[in-house]
Protein backbone atom coordinates (compact mmCIF):
# COMPACT_ATOMS: atom_id res chain seq x y z
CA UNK A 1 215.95 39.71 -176.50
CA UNK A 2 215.77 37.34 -179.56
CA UNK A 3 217.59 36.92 -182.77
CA UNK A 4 216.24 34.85 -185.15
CA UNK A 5 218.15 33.74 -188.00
CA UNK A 6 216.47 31.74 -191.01
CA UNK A 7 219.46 29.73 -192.11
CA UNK A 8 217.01 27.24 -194.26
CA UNK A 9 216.43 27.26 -197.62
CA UNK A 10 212.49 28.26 -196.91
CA UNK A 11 211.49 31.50 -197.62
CA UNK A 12 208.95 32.14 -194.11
CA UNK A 13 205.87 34.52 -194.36
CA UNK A 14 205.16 37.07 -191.69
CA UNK A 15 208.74 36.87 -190.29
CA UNK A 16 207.73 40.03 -187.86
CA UNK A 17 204.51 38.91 -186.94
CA UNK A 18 205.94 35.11 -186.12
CA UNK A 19 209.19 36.95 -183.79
CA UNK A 20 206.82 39.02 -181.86
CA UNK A 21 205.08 36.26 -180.84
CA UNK A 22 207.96 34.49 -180.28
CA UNK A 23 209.12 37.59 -178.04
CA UNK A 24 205.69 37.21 -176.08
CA UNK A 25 206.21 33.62 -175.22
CA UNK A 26 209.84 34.13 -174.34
CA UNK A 27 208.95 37.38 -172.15
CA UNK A 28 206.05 35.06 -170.58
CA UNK A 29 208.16 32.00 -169.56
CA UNK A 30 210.91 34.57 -168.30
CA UNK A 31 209.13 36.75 -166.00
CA UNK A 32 207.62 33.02 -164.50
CA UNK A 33 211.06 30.61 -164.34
CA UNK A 34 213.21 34.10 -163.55
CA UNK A 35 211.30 35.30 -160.49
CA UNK A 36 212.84 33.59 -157.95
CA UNK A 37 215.93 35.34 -158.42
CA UNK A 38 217.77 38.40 -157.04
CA UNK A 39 215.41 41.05 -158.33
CA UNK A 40 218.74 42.87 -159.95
CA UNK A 41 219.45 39.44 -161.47
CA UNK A 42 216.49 39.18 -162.54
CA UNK A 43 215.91 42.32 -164.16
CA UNK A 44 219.66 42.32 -165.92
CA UNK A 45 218.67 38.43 -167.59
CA UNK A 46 214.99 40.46 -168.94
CA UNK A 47 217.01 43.58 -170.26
CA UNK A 48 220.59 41.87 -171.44
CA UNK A 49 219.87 38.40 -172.17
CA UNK A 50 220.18 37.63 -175.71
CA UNK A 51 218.71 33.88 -176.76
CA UNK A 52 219.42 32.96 -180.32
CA UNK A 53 217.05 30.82 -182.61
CA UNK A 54 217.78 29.58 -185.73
CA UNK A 55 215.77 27.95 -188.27
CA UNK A 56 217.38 25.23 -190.27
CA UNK A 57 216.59 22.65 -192.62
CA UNK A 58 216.88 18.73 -192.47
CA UNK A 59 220.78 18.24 -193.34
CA UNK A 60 221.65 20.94 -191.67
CA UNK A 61 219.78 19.61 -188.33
CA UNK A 62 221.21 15.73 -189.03
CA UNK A 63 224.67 17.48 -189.24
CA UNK A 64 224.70 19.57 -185.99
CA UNK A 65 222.75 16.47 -184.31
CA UNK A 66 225.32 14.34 -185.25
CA UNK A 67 228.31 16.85 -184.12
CA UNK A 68 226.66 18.10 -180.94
CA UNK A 69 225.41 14.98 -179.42
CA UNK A 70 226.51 11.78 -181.81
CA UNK A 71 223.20 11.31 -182.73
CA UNK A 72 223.44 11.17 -186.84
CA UNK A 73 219.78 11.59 -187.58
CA UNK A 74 217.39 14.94 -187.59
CA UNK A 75 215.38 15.82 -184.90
CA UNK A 76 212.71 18.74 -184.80
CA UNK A 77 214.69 21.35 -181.92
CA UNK A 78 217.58 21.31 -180.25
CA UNK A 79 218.40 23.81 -177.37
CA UNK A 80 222.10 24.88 -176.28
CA UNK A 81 221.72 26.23 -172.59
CA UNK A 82 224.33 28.20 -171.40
CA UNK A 83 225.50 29.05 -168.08
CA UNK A 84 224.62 32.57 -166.84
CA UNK A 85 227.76 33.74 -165.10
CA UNK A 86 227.37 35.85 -161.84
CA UNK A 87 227.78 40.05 -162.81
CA UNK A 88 227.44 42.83 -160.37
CA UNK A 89 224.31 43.92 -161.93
CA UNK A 90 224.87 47.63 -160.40
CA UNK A 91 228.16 47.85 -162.40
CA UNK A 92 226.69 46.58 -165.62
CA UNK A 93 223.70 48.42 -165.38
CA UNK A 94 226.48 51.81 -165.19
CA UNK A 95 228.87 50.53 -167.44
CA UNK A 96 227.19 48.42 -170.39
CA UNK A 97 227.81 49.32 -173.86
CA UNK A 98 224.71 50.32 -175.76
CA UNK A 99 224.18 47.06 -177.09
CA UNK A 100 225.43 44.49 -174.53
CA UNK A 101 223.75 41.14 -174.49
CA UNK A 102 224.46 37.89 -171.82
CA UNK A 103 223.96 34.78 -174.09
CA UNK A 104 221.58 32.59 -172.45
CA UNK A 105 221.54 29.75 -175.39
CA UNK A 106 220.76 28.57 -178.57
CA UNK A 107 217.43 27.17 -179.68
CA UNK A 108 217.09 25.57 -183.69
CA UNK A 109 214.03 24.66 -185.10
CA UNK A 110 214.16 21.90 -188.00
CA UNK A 111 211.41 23.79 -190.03
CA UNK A 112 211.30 20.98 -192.63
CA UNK A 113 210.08 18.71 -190.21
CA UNK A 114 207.84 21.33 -188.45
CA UNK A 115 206.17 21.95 -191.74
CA UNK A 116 205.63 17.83 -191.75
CA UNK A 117 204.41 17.28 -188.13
CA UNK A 118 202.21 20.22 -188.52
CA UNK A 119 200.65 19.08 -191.56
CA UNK A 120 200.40 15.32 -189.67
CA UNK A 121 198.82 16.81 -186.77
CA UNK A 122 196.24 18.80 -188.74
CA UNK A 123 197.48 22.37 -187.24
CA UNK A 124 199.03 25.46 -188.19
CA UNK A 125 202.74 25.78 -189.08
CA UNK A 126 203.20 28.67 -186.62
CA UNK A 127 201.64 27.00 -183.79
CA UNK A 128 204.13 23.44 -184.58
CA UNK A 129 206.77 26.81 -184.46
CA UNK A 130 205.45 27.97 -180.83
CA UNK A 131 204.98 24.20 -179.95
CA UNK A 132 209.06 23.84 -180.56
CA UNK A 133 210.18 26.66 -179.05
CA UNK A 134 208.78 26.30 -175.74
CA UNK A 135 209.74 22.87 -175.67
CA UNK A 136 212.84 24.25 -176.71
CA UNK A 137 212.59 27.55 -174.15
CA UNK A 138 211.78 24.66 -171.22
CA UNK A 139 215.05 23.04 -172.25
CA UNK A 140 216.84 26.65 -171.88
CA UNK A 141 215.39 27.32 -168.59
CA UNK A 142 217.07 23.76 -166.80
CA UNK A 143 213.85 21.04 -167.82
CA UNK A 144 215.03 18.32 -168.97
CA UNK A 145 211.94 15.16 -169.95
CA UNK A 146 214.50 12.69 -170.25
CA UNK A 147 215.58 12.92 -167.01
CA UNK A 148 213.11 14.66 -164.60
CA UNK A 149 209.76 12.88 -163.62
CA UNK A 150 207.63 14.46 -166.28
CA UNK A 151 208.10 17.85 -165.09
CA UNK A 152 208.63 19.33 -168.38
CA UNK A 153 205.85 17.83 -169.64
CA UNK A 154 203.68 19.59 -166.72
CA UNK A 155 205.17 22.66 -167.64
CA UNK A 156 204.95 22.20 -171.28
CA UNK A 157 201.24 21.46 -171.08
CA UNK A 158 200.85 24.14 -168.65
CA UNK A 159 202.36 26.75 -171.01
CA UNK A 160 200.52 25.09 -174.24
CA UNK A 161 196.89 25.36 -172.75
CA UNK A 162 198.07 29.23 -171.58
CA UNK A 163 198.81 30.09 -175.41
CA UNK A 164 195.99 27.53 -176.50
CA UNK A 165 197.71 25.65 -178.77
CA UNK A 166 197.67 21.94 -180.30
CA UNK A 167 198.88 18.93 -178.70
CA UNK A 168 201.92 18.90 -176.29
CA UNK A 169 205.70 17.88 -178.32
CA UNK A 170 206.03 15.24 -175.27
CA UNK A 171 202.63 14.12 -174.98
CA UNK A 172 202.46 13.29 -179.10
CA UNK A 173 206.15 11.70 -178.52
CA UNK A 174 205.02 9.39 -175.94
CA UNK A 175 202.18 7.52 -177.67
């Protein structure tokens, strides 16, 4: 499941359209990075895992840049993993509240500056917006580009050609 909170200043058009797609990709990328888990696991992640996105402006990007990671400048995303702790699926599955979620992370999307590299690119807003988040999703799911031999960029052009969109947010990066 998704939440997706517009805590910018920009007022976005076709909000429902935009979060089911963004509810396709995540579905998409879970069913492939999830499946070699225990089947129960599995299945509890799909049905209780909550991942929150937020959409924020400039400052407030430079700001939680700077806090999170020291780093006082903006960037475009920023993902927040978090650490899926070990549940007797059986139990939850019996004893869940109606609406239980497991956090699985944060993803926020600096949609002044996806508005700008869109426009600098010569593509669509949205697809910049699906470009971020599955960068962002990647990040989420345990890639890390800085770190791991251009296997998130495999995967990131992988998924990008799957949902045909624009140029890959490492591949423009690296130029």
């Amino acid at each position: 499941m998704l939440k997706i909170h517009n805590q910018s200043t920009f007022r976005l058009i076709n909000a429902k359209k935009r979060t089911q797609e963004f509810h396709h990709i995540f579905f998409t990328l879970s069913q492939s990075y999830l499946c070699g888990l225990d089947s129960r696991k599995r299945d509890g992640i799909l049905r209780y895992g909550l991942l929150e996105v937020l959409l924020v402006n400039a400052k407030q990007m430079r700001a939680i840049n700077h806090k999170e990671r020291g780093i006082d400048k903006q960037t475009d995303v920023l993902s927040f993993p978090l650490e899926i702790m070990e549940f007797d699926w059986q139990v939850l599955e019996s004893c869940a509240p109606k609406n239980f979620n497991i956090p699985l992370g944060s993803i926020l999307i600096n949609v002044e500056q996806a508005r700008q590299c869109a426009k600098k690119f010569q593509h669509s807003f949205d697809d910049e917006l699906k470009l971020l988040f599955i960068h962002a999703l990647l990040h989420i799911f345990g890639f890390d580009h800085e770190c791991d031999n251009g296997e998130q960029r495999k995967e990131e052009q992988k998924w990008i050609e799957h949902f045909t969109l624009p140029q890959s947010l490492i591949t423009r990066t690296q130029r």
